[in-house]
Protein backbone atom coordinates (compact mmCIF):
# COMPACT_ATOMS: atom_id res chain seq x y z
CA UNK A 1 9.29 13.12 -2.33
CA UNK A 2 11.84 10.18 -1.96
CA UNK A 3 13.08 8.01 -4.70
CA UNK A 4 14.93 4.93 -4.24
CA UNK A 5 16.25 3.09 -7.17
CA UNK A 6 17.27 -0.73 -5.69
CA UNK A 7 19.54 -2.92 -7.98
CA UNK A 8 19.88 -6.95 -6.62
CA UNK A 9 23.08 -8.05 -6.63
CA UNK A 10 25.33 -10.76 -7.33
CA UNK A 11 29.29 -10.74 -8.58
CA UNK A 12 28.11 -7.55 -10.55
CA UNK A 13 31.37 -5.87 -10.49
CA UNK A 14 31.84 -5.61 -13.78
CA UNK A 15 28.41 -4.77 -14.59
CA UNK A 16 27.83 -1.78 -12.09
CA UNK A 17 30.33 0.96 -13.60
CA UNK A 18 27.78 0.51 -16.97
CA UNK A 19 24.75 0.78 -14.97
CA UNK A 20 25.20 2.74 -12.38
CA UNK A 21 25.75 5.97 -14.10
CA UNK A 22 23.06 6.12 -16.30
CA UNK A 23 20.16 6.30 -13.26
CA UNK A 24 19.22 10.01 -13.14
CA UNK A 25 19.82 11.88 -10.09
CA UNK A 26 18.06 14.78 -10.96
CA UNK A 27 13.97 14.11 -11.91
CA UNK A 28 11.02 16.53 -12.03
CA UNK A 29 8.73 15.74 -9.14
CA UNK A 30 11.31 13.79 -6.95
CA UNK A 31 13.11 15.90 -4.11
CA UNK A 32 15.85 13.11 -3.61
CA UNK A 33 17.01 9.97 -5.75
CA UNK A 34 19.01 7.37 -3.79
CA UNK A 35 20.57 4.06 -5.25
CA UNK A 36 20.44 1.34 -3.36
CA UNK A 37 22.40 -2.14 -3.63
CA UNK A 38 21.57 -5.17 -2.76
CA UNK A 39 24.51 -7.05 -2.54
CA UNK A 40 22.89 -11.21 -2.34
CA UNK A 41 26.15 -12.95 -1.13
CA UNK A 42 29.24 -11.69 -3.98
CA UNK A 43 32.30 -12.91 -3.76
CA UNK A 44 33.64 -10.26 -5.63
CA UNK A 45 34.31 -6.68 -5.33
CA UNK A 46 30.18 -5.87 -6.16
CA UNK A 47 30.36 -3.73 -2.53
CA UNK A 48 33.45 -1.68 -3.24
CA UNK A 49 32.96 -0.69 -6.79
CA UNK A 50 29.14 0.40 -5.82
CA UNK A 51 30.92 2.56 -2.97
CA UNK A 52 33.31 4.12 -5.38
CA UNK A 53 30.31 4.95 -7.72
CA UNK A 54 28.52 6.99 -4.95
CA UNK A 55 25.50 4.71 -4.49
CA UNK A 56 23.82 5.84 -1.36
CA UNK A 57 23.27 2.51 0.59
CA UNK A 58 24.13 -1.20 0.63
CA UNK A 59 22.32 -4.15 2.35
CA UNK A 60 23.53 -7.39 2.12
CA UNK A 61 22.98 -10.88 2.20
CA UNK A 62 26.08 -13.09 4.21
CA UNK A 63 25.16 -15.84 1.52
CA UNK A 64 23.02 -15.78 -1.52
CA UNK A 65 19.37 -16.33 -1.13
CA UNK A 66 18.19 -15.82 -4.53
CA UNK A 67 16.58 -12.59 -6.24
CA UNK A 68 13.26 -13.21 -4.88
CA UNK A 69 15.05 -12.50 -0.82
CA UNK A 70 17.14 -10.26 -2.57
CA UNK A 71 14.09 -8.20 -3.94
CA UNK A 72 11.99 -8.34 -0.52
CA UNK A 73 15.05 -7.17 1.35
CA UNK A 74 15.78 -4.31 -0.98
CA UNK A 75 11.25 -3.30 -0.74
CA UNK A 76 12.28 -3.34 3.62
CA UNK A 77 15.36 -1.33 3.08
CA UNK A 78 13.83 1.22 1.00
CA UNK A 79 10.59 1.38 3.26
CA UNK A 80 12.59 1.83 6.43
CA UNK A 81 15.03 4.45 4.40
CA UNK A 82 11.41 6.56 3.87
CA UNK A 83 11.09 6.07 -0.07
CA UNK A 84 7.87 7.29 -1.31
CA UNK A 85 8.57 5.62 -4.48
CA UNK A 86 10.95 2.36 -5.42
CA UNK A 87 12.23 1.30 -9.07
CA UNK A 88 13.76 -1.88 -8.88
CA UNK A 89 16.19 -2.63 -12.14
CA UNK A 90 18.19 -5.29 -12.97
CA UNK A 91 22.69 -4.86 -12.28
CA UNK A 92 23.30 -5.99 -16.10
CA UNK A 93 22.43 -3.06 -18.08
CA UNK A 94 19.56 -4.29 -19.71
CA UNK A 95 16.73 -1.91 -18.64
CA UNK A 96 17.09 2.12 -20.13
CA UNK A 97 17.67 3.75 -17.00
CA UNK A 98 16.96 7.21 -18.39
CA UNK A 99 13.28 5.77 -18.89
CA UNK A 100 12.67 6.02 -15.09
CA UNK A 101 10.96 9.31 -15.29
CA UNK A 102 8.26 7.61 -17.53
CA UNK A 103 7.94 4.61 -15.46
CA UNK A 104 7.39 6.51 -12.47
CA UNK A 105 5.24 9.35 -13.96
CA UNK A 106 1.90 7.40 -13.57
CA UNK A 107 2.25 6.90 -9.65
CA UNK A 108 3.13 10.45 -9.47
CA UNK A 109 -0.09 11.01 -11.44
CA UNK A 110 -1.89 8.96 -8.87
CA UNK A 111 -2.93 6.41 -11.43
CA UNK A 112 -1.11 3.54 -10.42
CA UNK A 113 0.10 1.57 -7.92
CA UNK A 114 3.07 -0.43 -9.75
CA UNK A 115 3.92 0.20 -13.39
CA UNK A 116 6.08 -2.24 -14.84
CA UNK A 117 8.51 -1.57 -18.21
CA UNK A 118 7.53 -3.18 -21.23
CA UNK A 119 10.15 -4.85 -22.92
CA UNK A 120 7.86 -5.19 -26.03
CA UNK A 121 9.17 -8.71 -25.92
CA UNK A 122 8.45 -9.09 -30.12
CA UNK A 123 10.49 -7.03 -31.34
CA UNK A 124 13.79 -7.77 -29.04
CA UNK A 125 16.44 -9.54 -31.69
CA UNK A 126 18.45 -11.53 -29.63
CA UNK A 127 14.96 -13.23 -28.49
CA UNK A 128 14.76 -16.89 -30.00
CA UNK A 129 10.97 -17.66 -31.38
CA UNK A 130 11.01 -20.18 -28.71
CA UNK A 131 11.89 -17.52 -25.60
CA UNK A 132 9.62 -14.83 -27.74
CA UNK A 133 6.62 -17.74 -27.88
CA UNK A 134 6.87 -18.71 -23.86
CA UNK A 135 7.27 -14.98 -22.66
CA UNK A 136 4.01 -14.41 -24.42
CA UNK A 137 1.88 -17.63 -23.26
CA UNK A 138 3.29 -16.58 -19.42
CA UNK A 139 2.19 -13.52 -20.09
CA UNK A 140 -0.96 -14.02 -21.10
CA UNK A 141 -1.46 -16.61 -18.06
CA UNK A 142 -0.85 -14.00 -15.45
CA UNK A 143 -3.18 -11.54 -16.85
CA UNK A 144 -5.62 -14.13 -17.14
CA UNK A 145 -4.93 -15.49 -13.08
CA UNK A 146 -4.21 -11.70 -11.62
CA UNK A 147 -6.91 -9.77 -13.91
CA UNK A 148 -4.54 -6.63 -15.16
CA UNK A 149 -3.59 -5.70 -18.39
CA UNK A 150 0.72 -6.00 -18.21
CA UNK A 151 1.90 -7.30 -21.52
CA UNK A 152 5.65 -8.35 -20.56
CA UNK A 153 4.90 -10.11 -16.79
CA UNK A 154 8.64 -11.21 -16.76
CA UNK A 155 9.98 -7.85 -16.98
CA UNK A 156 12.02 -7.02 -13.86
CA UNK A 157 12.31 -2.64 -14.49
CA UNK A 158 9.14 -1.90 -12.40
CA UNK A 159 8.12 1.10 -9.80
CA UNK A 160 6.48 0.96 -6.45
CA UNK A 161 4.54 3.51 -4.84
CA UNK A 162 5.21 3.29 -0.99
CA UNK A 163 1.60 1.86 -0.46
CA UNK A 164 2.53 -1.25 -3.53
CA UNK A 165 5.27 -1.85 -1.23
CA UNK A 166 4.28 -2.00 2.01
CA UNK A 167 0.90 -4.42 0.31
CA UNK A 168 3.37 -6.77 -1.32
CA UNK A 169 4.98 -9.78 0.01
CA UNK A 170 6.86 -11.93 -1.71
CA UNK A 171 6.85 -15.59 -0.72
CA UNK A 172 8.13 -17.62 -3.51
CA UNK A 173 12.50 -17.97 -3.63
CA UNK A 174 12.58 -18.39 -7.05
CA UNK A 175 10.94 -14.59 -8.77
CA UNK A 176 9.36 -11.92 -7.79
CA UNK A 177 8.22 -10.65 -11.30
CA UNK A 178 5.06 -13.12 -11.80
CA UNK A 179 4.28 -13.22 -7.97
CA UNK A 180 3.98 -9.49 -7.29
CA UNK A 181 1.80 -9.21 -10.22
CA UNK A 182 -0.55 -11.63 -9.32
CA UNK A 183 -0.57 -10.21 -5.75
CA UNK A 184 -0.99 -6.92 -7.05
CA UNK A 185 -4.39 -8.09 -9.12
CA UNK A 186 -5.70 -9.78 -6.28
CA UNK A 187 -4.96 -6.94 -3.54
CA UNK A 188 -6.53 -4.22 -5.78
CA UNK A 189 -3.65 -2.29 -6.73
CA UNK A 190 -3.66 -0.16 -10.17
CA UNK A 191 -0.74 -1.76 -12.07
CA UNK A 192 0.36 -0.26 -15.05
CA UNK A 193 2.76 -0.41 -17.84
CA UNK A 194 5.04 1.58 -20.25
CA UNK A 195 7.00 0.59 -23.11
CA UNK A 196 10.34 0.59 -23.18
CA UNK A 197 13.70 -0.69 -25.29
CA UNK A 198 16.09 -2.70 -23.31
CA UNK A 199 20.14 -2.73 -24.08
CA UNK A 200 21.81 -5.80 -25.91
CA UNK A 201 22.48 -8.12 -22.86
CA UNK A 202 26.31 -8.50 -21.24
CA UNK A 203 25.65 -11.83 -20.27
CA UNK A 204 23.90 -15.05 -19.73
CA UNK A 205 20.91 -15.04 -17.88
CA UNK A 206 21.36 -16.51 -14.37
CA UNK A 207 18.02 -16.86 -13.46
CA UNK A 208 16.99 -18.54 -16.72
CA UNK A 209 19.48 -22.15 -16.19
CA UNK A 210 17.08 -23.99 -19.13
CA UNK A 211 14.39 -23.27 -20.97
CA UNK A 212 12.22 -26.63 -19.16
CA UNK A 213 13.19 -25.39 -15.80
CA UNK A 214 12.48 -21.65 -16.65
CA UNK A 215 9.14 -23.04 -17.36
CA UNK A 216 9.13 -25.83 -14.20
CA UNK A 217 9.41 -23.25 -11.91
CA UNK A 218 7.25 -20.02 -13.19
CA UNK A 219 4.84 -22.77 -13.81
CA UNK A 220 4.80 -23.85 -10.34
CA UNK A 221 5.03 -20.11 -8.94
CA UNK A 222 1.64 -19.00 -10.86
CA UNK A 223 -0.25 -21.72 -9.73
CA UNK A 224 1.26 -21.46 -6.35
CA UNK A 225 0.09 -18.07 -5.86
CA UNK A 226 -3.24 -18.84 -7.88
CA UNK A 227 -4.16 -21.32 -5.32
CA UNK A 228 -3.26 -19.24 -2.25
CA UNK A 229 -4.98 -16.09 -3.23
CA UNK A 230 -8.29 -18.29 -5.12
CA UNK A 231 -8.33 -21.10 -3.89
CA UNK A 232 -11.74 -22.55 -3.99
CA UNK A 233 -12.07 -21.19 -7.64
CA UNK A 234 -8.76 -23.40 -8.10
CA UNK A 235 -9.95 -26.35 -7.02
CA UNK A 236 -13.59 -26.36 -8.23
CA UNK A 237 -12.31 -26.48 -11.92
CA UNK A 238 -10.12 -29.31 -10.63
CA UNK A 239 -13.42 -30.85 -9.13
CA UNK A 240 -15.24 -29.93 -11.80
CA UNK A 241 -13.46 -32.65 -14.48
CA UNK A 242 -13.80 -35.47 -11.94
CA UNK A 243 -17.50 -34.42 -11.54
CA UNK A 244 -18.00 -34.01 -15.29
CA UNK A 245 -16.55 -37.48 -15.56
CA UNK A 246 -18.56 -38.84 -12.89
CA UNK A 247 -21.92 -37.65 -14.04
CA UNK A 248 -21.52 -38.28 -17.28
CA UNK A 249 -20.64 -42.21 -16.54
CA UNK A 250 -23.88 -41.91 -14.25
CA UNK A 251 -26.13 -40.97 -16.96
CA UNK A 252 -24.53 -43.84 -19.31
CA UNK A 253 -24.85 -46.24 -16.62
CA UNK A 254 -28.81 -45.33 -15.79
CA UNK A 255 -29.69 -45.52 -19.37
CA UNK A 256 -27.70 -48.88 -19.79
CA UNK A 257 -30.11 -50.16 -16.81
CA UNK A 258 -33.28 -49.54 -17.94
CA UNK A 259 -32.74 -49.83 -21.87
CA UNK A 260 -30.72 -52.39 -23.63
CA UNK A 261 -29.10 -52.02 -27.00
CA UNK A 262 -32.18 -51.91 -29.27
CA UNK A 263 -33.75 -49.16 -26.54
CA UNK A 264 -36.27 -51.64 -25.38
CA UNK A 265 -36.98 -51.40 -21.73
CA UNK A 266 -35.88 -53.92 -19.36
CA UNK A 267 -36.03 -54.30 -15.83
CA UNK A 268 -33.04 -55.80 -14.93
CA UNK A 269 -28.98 -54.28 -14.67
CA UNK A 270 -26.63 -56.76 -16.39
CA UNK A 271 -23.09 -55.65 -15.42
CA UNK A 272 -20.77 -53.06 -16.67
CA UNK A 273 -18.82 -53.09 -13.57
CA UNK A 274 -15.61 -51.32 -14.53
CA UNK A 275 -17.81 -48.03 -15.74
CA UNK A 276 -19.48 -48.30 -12.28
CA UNK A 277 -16.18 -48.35 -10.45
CA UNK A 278 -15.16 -45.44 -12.55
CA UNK A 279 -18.31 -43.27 -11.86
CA UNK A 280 -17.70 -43.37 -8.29
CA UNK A 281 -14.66 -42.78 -7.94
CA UNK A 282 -14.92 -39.96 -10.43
CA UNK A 283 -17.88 -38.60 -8.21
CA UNK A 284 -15.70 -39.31 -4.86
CA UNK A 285 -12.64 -38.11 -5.90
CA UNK A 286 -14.82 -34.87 -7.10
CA UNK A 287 -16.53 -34.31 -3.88
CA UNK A 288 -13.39 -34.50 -2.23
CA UNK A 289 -11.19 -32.14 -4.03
CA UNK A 290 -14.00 -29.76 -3.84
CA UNK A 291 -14.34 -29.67 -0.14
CA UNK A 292 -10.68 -29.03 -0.22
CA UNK A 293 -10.94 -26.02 -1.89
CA UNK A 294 -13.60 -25.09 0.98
CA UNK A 295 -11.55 -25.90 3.66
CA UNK A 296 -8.57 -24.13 1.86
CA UNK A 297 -10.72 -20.80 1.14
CA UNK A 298 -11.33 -20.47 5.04
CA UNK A 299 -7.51 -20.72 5.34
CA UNK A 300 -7.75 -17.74 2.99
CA UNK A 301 -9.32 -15.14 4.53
CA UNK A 302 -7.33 -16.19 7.65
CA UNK A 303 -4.47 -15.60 5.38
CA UNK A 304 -6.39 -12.24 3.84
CA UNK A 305 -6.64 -10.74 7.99
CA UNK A 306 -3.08 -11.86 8.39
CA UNK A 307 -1.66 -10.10 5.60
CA UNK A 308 -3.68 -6.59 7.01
CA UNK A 309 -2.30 -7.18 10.12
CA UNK A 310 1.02 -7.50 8.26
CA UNK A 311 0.43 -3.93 6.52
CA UNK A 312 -0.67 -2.13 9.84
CA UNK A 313 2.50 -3.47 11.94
CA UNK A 314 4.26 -2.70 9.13
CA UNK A 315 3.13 1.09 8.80
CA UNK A 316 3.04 1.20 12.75
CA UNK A 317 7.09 0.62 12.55
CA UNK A 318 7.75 2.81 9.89
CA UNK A 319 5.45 5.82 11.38
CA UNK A 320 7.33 5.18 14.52
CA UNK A 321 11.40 5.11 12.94
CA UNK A 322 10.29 8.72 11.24
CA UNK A 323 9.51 9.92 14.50
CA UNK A 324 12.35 9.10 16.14
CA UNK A 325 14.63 10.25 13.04
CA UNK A 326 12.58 13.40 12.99
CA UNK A 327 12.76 13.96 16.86
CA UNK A 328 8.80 13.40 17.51
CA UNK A 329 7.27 13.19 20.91
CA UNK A 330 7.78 9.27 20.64
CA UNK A 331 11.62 9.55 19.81
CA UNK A 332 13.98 7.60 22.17
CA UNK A 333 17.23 9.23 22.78
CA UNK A 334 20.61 7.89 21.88
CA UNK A 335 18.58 4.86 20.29
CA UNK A 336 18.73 3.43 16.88
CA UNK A 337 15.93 2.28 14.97
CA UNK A 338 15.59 -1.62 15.01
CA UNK A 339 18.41 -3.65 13.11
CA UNK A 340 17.77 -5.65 10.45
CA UNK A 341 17.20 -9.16 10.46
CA UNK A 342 20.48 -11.40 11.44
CA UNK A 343 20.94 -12.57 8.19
CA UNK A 344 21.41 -8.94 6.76
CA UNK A 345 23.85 -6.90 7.32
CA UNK A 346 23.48 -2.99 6.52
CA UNK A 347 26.26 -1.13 5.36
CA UNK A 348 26.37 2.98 4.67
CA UNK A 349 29.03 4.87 2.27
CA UNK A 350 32.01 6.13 4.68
């Protein structure tokens, strides 16, 4: 049983000689721990200082693509290295390294898939009540769009079992942390969660620019991902308020024809032209947005058969590296398994 820890990267120099040394190399259940960096385009001395710390592999990125690449690159790397399970942590000291054994414990179990660290979010003191209020509400909104139970979404010290992994594919550039979550609902997968205290932080967040754009763009990333894994559910409550709108100016408008304002009947309609425009394009607009959502939920499960045919090619490469690394019937002498994408390059410990 494999263990990769993965740590994105970028100008963490400073940070790595903290962090680095507190990942256990020795835990009950795991044969081999590995640490691997993933350098996303430093121009500092990230690479050499994680080579004089003894981490065990390095991929990086020629120019920085942002911690969403940087976390899909380091799930390929880890896959193709043969880790059975991955714990991704953050460079800047802020996750309890030693708590690994208890984040990983319930996929060893067999009772989850991924199992994220809870940074009981409440009780962290250099939290404003503003950051402490939005975690919370984001929170809440992914368990409410993905259908698990993980209190602290944002939280970035999370495990993979090799199956999460190989199941997960992160689209969005800005963060993985909602996305994989909401994929991880909608695919199935057990997630789970443990609590755990984080260090006081070294420095500024550099995901988190502003508050507003924090929000902007985790905004945009739920209902991104919403819409591509539900989308007719999505777009039927959209429908739904034009409809609701529609009908309901309908009704008003059929009881203003045959009744005027005492209720006496009469025969005749006598106007009310702007509520008329109104009701239909309330009831056209409504029509329209749901067929939409049809025509996007076919796109769906093309996406869905995609996405398995993703997994399998996926497992098909991996099954076949082993072999040849392992010197199987299938192995190719004096080759190399595949290269990374040209973007990448891999780098080893001399």
């Amino acid at each position: 049983m494999k263990l990769i820890v993965q740590i994105p990267c970028h100008n963490e120099e400073a940070a790595l000689p903290i962090t680095i040394p507190t990942i256990p190399r020795h835990i009950p259940g795991i044969d081999q721990v590995e640490i691997l960096i993933i350098d996303d385009g430093s121009r500092d001395r990230t690479i050499a200082v994680a080579r004089a710390l003894g981490v065990d592999h390095v991929v990086r990125h020629t120019s920085n693509q942002g911690l969403a690449a940087a976390f899909q690159t380091g799930l390929d790397a880890c896959l193709r290295l043969g880790a059975d399970v991955i714990v991704n942590t953050d460079a800047d000291n802020q996750y309890p390294q030693d708590r690994i054994p208890d984040l990983i414990a319930p996929i060893l179990r067999g009772e989850a898939d991924m199992v994220i660290g809870d940074r009981q979010v409440g009780a962290i003191e250099h939290f404003s009540f503003l950051k402490k209020l939005l975690q919370d509400m984001g929170s809440r909104v992914v368990r409410a769009v993905s259908g698990t139970n993980v209190p602290d979404a944002p939280s970035g010290f999370r495990a993979f079992s090799r199956e999460a992994a190989l199941r997960l594919n992160v689209i969005t550039r800005y963060t993985y942390t909602l996305e994989t979550i909401i994929q991880a609902g909608k695919k199935n997968l057990a997630v789970g969660h443990v609590p755990v205290q984080t260090h006081p932080v070294m420095r500024k967040s550099r995901l988190v620019r502003s508050v507003p754009d924090y929000v902007k763009k985790s905004g945009a990333t739920i209902v991104r991902i919403w819409i591509l894994y539900e989308p007719l559910k999505v777009f039927s409550y959209i429908a739904g308020v034009f409809l609701a709108i529609g009908l309901w100016g309908a009704f008003w408008l059929l009881v203003h024809w045959f009744f005027d304002e005492h209720g006496n009947w009469r025969a005749t309609f006598t106007g009310h032209l702007p509520t008329t425009f109104v009701t239909v394009l309330a009831l056209v607009f409504g029509i329209q947005i749901f067929l939409i959502g049809l025509v996007a939920d076919i796109l769906a499960a093309n996406r869905r058969l995609t996405e398995d045919t993703l997994y399998r090619v996926k497992r098909m490469d991996l099954d076949l590296s082993a072999l040849r690394h392992s010197g199987g019937a299938l192995a190719t002498p004096n080759r190399d398994p595949a290269p990374p994408a040209t973007s990448l390059s891999t780098e080893e410990p001399p």
